[in-house]
Protein backbone atom coordinates (compact mmCIF):
# COMPACT_ATOMS: atom_id res chain seq x y z
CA UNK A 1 10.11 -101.57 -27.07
CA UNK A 2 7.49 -100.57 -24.31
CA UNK A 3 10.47 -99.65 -21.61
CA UNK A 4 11.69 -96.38 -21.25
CA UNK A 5 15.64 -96.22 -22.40
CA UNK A 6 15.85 -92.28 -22.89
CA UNK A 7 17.99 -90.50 -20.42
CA UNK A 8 16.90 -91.02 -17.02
CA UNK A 9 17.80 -88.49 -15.33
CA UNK A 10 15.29 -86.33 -17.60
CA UNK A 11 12.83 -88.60 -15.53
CA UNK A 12 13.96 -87.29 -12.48
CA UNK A 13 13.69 -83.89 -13.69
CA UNK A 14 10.29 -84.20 -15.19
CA UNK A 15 9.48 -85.41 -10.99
CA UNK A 16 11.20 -82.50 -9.53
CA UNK A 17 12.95 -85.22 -7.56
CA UNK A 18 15.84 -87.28 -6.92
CA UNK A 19 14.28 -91.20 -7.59
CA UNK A 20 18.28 -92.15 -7.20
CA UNK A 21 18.10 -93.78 -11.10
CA UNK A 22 21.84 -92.99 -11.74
CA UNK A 23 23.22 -94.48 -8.75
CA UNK A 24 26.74 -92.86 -7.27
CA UNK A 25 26.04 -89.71 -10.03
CA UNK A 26 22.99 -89.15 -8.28
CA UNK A 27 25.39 -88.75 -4.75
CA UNK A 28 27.18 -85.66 -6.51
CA UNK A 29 27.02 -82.53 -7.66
CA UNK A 30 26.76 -83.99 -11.72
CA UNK A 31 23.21 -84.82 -10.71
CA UNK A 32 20.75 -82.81 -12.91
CA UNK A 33 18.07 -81.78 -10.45
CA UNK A 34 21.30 -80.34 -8.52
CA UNK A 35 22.49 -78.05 -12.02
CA UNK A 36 18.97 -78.26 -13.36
CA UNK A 37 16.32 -78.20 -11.00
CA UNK A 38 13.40 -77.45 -13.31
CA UNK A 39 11.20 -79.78 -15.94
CA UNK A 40 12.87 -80.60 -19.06
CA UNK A 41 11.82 -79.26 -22.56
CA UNK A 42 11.26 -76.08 -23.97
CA UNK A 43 8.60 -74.67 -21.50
CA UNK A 44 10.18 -76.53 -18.55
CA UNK A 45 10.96 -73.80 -16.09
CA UNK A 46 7.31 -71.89 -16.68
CA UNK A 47 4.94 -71.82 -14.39
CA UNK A 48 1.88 -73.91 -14.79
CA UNK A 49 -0.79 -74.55 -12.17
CA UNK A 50 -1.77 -78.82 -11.72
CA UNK A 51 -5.02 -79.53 -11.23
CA UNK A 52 -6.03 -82.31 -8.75
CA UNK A 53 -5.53 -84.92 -11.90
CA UNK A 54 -2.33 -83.48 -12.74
CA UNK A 55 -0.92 -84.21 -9.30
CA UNK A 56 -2.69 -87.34 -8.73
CA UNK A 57 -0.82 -88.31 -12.21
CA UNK A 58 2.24 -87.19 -11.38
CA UNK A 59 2.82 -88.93 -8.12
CA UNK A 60 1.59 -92.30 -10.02
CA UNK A 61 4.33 -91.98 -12.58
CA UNK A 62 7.25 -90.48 -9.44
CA UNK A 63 6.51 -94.41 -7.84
CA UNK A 64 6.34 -95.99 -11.56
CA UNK A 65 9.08 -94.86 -12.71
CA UNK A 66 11.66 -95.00 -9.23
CA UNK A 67 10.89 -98.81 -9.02
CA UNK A 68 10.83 -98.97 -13.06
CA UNK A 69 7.48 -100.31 -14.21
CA UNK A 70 5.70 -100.59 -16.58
CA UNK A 71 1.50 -99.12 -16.72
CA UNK A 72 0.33 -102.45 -16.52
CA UNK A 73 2.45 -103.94 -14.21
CA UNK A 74 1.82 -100.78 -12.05
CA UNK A 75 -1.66 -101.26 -12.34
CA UNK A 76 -1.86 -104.78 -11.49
CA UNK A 77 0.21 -104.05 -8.30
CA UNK A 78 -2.89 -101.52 -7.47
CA UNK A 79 -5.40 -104.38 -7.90
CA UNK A 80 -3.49 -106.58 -5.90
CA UNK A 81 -2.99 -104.01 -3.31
CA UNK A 82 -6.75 -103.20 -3.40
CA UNK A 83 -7.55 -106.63 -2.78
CA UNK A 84 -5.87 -107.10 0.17
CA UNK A 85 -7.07 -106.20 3.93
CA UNK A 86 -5.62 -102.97 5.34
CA UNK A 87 -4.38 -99.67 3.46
CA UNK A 88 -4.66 -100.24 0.23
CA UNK A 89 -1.43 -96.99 -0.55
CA UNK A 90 0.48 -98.97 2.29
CA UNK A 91 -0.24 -102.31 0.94
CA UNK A 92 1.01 -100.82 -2.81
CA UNK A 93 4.21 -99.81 -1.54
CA UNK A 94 4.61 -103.13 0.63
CA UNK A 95 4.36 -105.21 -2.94
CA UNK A 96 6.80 -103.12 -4.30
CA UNK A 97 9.37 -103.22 -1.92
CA UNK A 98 9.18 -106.80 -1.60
CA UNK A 99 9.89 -107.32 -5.06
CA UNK A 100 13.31 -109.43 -5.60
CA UNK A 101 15.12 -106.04 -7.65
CA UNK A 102 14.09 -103.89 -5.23
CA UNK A 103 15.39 -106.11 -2.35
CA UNK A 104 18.65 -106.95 -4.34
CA UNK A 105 18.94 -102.74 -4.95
CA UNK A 106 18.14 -102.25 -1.31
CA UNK A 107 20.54 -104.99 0.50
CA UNK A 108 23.23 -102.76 -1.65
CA UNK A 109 24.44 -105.31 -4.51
CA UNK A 110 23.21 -102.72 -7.17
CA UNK A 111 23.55 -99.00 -7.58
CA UNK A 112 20.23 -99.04 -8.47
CA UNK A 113 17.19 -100.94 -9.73
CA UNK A 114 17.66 -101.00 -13.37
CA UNK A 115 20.84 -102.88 -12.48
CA UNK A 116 19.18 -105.23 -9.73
CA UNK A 117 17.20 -106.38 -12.04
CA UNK A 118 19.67 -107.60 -14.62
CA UNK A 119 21.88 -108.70 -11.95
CA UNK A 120 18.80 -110.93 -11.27
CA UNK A 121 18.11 -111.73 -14.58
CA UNK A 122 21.53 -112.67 -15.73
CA UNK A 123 21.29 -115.41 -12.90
CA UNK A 124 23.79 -113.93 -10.08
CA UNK A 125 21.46 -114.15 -7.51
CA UNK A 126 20.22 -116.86 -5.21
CA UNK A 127 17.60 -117.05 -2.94
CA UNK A 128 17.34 -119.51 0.03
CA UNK A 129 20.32 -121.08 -2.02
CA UNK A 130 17.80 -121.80 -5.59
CA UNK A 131 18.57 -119.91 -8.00
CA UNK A 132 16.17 -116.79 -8.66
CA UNK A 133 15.93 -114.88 -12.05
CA UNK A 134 12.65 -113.04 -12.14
CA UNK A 135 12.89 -109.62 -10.98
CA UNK A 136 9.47 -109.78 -9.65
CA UNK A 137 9.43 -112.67 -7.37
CA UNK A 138 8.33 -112.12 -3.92
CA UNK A 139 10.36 -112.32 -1.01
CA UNK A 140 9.32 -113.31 2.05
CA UNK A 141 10.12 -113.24 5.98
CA UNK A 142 13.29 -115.25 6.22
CA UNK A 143 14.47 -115.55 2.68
CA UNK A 144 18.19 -115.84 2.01
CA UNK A 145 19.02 -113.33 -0.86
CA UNK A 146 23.08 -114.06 -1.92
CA UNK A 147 24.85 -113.06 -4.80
CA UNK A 148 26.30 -116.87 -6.61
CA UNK A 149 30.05 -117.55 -6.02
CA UNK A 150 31.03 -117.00 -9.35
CA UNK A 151 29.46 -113.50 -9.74
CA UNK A 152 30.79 -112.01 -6.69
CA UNK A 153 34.46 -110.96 -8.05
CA UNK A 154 31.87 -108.65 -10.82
CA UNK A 155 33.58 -105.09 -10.07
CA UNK A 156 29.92 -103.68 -11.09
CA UNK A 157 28.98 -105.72 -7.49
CA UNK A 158 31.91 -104.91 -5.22
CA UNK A 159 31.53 -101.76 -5.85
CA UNK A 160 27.99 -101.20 -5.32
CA UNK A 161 28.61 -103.01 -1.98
CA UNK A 162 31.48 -101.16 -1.00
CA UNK A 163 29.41 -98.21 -1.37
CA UNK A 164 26.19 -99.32 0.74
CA UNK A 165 27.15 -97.30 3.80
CA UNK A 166 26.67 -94.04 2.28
CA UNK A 167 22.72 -95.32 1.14
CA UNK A 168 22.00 -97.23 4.24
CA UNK A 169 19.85 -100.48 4.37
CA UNK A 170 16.44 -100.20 5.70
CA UNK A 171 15.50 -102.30 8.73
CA UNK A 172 13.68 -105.07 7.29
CA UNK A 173 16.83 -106.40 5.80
CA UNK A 174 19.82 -107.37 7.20
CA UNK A 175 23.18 -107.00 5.81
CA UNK A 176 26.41 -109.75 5.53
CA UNK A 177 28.52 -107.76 3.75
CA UNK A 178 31.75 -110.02 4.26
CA UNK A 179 29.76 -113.40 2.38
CA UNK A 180 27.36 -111.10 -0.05
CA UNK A 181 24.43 -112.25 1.80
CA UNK A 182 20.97 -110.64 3.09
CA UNK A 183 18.30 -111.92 4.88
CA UNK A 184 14.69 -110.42 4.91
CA UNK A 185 14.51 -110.17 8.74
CA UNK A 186 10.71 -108.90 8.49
CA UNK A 187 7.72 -107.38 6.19
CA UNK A 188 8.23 -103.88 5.08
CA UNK A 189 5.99 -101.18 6.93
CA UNK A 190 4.89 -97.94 5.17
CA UNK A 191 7.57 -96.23 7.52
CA UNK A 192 10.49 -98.08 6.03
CA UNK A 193 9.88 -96.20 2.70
CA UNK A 194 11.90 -92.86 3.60
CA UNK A 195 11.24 -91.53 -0.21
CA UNK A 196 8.67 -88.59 0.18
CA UNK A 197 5.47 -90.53 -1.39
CA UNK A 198 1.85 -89.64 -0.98
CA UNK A 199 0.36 -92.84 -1.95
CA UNK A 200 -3.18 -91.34 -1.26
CA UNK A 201 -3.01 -89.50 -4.68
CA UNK A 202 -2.43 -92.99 -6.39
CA UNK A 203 -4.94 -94.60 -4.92
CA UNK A 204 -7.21 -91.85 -5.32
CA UNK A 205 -6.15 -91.90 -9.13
CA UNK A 206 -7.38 -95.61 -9.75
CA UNK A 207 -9.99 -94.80 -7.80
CA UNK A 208 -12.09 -93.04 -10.55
């Protein structure tokens, strides 16, 4: 099986940054980068010095692995982003934000995206009132993202939701808490991605 399944918060270690992959844990002081804020493995709290590759690496596999990817789909998301007109680091992280996980994780139905995603692929999502199960699909400017009827008494959901305040949605979405409804009230700029990201260093990486 090509996706990681280890522990991920050894992923967030390994970044030196919270990529919030544990939802509410990652809220509180269990979070490891808060008890363990050094690389994991043997020779994780030495000193080592990156060399322009090393970083450009590393920021590639921070973005891969917050909106959980895998190479190839990461890569293609680069081409795509390449292809377009603009920034091709600010076009990247437009594609990814738009995806239907990430807008499910973001609107607050999911503590985080590994969730999202099989919320949306068990089927307890609809868009524009169709049903929607590929975690990839592309929302656009006035979609309709709901969770079904039927799912929306799934503690796993109300809790999630009932949570949302403390994470915030950004301001290309807007919220219905009360009916478990969002609607994608505009495109996603580069400054509605608060994470600390230097898409340059990607970009630079494929670059070669």
């Amino acid at each position: 099986m090509a996706r990681y399944i280890g522990p991920v918060c050894r992923q967030c270690r390994r970044e030196g940054l919270k990529l919030f992959l544990k939802g509410d844990r990652c809220y509180t002081e269990k979070c490891s980068i808060e008890r363990r804020a050094y690389p994991p493995g043997e020779h994780g709290q030495g000193h080592r010095k990156q060399s322009d590759y090393g970083l450009q690496l590393r920021e590639k596999q921070k973005v891969r692995r917050m909106y959980g990817l895998l190479e190839k789909q990461f890569r293609s998301y680069y081409y795509d982003a390449d292809g377009q007109k603009g920034v091709t680091g600010s076009n990247l992280l437009r594609l990814l934000e738009i995806r239907l996980d990430n807008a499910v994780f973001r609107l607050g139905f999911a503590v985080n995206r590994a969730e999202a995603r099989q919320i949306v692929r068990h089927n307890h999502i609809l868009v524009n009132g169709r049903k929607a199960n590929i975690p990839a699909m592309r929302v656009r400017k006035g979609d309709i993202i709901e969770i079904r009827p039927k799912a929306r008494k799934h503690a796993r959901i109300q809790s999630a939701l009932a949570n949302v305040d403390r994470r915030g949605v950004p301001e290309w979405l807007d919220l219905d808490k009360k009916n478990f409804r969002g609607t994608v009230a505009r495109v996603p700029e580069r400054e509605d991605v608060t994470m600390p990201i230097e898409e340059h260093l990607i970009v630079e990486l494929y670059s070669k």
